[in-house]
N, C-alpha and C. Protein backbone atom coordinates (compact mmCIF):
# COMPACT_ATOMS: atom_id res chain seq x y z
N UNK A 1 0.85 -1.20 0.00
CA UNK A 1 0.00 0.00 0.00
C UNK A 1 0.89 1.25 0.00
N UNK A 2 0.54 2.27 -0.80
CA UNK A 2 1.15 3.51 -1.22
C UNK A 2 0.80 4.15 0.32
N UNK A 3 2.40 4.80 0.84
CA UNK A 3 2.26 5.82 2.01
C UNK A 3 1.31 7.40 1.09
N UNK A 4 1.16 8.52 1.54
CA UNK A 4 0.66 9.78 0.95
C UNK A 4 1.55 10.34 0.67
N UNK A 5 3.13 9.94 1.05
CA UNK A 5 4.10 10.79 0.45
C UNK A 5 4.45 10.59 -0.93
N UNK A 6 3.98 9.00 -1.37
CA UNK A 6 4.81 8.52 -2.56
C UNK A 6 3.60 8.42 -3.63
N UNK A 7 2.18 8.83 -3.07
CA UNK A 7 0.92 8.74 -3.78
C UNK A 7 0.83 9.84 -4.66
N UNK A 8 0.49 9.24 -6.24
CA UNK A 8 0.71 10.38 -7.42
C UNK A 8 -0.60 10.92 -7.19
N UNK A 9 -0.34 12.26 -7.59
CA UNK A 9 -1.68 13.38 -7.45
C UNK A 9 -2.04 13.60 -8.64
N UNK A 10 -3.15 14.48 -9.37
CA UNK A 10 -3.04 15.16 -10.54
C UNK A 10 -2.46 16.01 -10.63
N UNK A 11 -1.50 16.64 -9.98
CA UNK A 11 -0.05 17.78 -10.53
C UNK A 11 0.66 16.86 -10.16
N UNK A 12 1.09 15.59 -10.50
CA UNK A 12 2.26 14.84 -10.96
C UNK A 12 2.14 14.09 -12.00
N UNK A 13 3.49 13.93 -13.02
CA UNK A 13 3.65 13.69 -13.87
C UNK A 13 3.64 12.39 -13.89
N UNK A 14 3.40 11.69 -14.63
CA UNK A 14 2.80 10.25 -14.68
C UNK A 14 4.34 9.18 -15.18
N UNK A 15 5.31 10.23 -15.73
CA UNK A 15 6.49 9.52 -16.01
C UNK A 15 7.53 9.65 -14.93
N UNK A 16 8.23 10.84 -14.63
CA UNK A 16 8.82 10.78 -13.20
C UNK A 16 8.16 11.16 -12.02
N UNK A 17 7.06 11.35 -12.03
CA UNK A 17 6.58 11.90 -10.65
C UNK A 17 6.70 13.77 -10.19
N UNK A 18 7.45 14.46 -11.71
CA UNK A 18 7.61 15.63 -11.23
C UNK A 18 6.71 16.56 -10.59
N UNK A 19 6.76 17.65 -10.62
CA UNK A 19 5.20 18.76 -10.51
C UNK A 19 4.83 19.19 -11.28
N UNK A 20 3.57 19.14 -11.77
CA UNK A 20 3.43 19.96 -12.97
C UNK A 20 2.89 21.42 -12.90
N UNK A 21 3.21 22.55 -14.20
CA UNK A 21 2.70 23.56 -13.74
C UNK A 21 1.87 24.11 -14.97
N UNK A 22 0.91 25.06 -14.93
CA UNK A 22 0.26 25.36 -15.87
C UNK A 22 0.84 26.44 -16.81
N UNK A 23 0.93 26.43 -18.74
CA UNK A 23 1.61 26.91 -19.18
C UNK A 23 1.04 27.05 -20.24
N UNK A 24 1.47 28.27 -20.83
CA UNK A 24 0.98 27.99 -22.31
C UNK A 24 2.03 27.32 -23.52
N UNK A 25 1.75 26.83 -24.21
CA UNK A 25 2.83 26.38 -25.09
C UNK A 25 2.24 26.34 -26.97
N UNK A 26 3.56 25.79 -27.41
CA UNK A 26 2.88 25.45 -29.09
C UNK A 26 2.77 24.25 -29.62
N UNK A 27 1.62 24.30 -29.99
CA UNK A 27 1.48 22.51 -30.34
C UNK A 27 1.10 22.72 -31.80
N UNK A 28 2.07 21.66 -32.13
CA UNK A 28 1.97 21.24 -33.84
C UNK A 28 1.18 20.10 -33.94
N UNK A 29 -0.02 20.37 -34.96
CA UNK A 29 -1.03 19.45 -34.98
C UNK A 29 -1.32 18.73 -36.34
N UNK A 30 -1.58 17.53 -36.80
CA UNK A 30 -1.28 17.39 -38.76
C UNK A 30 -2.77 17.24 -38.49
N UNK A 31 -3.36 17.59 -39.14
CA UNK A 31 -5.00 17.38 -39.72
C UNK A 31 -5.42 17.34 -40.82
N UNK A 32 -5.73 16.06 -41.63
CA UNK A 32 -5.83 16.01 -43.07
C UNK A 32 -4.97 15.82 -44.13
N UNK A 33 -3.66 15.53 -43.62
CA UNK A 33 -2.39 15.83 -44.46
C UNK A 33 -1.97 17.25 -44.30
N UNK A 34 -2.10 18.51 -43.21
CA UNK A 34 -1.87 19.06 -43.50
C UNK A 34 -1.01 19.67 -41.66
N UNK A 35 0.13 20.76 -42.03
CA UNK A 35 0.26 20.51 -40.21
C UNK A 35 -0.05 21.81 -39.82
N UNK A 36 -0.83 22.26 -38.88
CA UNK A 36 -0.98 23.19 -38.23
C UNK A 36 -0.19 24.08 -37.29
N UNK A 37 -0.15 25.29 -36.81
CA UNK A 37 0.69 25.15 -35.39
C UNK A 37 -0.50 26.39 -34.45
N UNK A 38 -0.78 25.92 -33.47
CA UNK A 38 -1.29 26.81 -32.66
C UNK A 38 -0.68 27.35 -31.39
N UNK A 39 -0.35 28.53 -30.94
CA UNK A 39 -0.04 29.18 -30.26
C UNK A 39 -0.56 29.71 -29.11
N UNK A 40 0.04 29.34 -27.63
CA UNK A 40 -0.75 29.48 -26.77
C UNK A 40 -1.94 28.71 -26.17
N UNK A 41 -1.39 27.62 -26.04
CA UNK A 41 -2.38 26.20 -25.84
C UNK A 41 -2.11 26.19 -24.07
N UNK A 42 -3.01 26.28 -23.19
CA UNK A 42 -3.25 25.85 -21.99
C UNK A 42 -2.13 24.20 -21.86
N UNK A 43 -1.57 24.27 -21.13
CA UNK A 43 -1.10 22.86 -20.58
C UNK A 43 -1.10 22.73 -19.38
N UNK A 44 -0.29 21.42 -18.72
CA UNK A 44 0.32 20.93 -17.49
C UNK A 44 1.53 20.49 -18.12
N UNK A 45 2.87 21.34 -17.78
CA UNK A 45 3.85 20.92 -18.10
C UNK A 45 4.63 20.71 -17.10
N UNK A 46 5.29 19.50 -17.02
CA UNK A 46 6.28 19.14 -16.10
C UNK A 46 7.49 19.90 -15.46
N UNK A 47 7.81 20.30 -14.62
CA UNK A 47 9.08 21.24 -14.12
C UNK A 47 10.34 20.13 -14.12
N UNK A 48 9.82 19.27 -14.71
CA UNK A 48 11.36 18.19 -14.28
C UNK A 48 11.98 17.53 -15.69
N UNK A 49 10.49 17.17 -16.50
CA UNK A 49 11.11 16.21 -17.44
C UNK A 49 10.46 17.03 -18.76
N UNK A 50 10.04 18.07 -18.66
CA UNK A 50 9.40 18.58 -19.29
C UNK A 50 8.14 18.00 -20.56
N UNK A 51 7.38 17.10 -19.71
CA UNK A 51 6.15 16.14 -20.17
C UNK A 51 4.97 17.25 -20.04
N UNK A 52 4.58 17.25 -21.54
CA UNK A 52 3.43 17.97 -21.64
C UNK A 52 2.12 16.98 -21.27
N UNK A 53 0.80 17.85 -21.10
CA UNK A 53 -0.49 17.38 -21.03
C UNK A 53 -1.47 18.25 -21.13
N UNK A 54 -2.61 17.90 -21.59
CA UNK A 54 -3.56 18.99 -22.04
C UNK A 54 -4.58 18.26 -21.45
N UNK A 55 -5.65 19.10 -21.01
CA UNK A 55 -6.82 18.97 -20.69
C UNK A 55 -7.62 18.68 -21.80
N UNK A 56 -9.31 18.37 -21.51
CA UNK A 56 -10.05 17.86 -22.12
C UNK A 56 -10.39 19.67 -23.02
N UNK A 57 -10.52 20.43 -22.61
CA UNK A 57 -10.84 21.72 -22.71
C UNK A 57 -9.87 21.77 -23.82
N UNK A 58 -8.70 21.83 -23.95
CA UNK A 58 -7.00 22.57 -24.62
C UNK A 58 -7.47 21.36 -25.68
N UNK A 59 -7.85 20.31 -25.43
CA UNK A 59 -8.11 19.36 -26.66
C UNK A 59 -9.58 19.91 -27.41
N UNK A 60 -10.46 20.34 -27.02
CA UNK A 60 -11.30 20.68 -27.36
C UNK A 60 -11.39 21.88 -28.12
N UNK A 61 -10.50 23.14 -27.87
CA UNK A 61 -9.78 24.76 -27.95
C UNK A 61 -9.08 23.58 -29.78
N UNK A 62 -8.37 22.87 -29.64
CA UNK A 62 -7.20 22.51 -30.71
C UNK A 62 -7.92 21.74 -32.01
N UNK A 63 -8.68 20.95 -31.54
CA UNK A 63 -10.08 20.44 -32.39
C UNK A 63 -10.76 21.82 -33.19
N UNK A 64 -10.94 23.02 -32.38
CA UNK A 64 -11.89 24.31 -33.00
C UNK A 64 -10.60 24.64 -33.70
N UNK A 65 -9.67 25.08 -33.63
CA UNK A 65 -8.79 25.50 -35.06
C UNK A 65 -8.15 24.79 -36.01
N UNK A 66 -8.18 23.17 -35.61
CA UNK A 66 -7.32 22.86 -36.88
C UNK A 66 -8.81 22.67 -37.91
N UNK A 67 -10.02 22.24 -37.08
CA UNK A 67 -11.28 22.16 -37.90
C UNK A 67 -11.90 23.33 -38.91
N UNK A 68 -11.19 24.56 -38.65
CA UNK A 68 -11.11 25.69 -39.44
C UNK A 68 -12.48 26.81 -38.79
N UNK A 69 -12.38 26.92 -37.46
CA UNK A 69 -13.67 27.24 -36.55
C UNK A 69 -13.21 28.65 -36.58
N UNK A 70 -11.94 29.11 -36.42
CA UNK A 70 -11.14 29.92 -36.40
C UNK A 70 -10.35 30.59 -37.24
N UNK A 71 -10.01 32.18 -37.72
CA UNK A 71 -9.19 32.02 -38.85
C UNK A 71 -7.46 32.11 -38.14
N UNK A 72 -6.56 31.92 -39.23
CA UNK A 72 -5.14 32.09 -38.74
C UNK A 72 -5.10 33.44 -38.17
N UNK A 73 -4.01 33.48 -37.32
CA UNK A 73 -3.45 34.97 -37.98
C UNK A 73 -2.21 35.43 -38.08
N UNK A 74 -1.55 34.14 -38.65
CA UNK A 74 -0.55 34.38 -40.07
C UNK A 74 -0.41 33.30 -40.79
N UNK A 75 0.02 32.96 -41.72
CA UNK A 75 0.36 32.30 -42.63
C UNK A 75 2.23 31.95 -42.78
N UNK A 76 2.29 30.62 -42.09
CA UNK A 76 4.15 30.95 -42.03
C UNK A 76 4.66 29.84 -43.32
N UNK A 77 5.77 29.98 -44.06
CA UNK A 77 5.99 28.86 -45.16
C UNK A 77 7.59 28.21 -43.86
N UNK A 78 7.60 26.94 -43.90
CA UNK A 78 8.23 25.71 -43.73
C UNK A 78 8.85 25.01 -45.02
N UNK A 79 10.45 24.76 -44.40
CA UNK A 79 11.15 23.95 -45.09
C UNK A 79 10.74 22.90 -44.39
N UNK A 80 10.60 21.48 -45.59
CA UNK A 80 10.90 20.52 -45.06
C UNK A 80 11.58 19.50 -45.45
N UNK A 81 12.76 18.90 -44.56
CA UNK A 81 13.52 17.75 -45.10
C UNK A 81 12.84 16.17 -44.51
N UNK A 82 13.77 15.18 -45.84
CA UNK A 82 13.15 13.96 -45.34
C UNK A 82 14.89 12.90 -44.98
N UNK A 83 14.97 12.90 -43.95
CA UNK A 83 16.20 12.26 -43.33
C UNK A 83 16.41 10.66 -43.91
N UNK A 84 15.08 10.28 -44.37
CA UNK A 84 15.31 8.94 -44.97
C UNK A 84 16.08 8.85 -46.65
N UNK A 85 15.73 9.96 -47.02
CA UNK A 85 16.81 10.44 -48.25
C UNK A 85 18.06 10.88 -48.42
């Protein structure tokens, strides 16, 4: 039986046990063949191992823009290489 010192909470990280803290970050998303990037996404990010996590909400927020609910507001062009070549 787990003592309460060693018992994981929901602000711990599920891989080392760190703390997590709330953050915004950028998540690159492919939808359709195509990749998105949104800016400023709600998380729980780890202070230790730096393990992201998103709520049901931040998944829900990321669903409304790559679905086109939202418009951009910019347009960026990407190089891309393929390392298997």
């Amino acid at each position: 039986m787990e003592n309460e010192e060693t018992k994981m909470t929901e602000q711990d990280c599920r891989y080392c046990g760190g703390q997590l803290e709330e953050r915004r970050v950028t998540r690159f998303q492919e939808y359709q063949g195509h990749w998105v990037v949104i800016e400023n996404v709600p998380a729980l990010v780890c202070q230790q191992c730096g393990e992201i996590y998103f709520t049901p909400q931040a998944h829900d927020l990321v669903v409304e823009y790559i679905t086109g609910q939202h418009k951009p507001v910019r347009v960026e062009s990407v190089e891309v290489y393929d390392a298997a070549q």
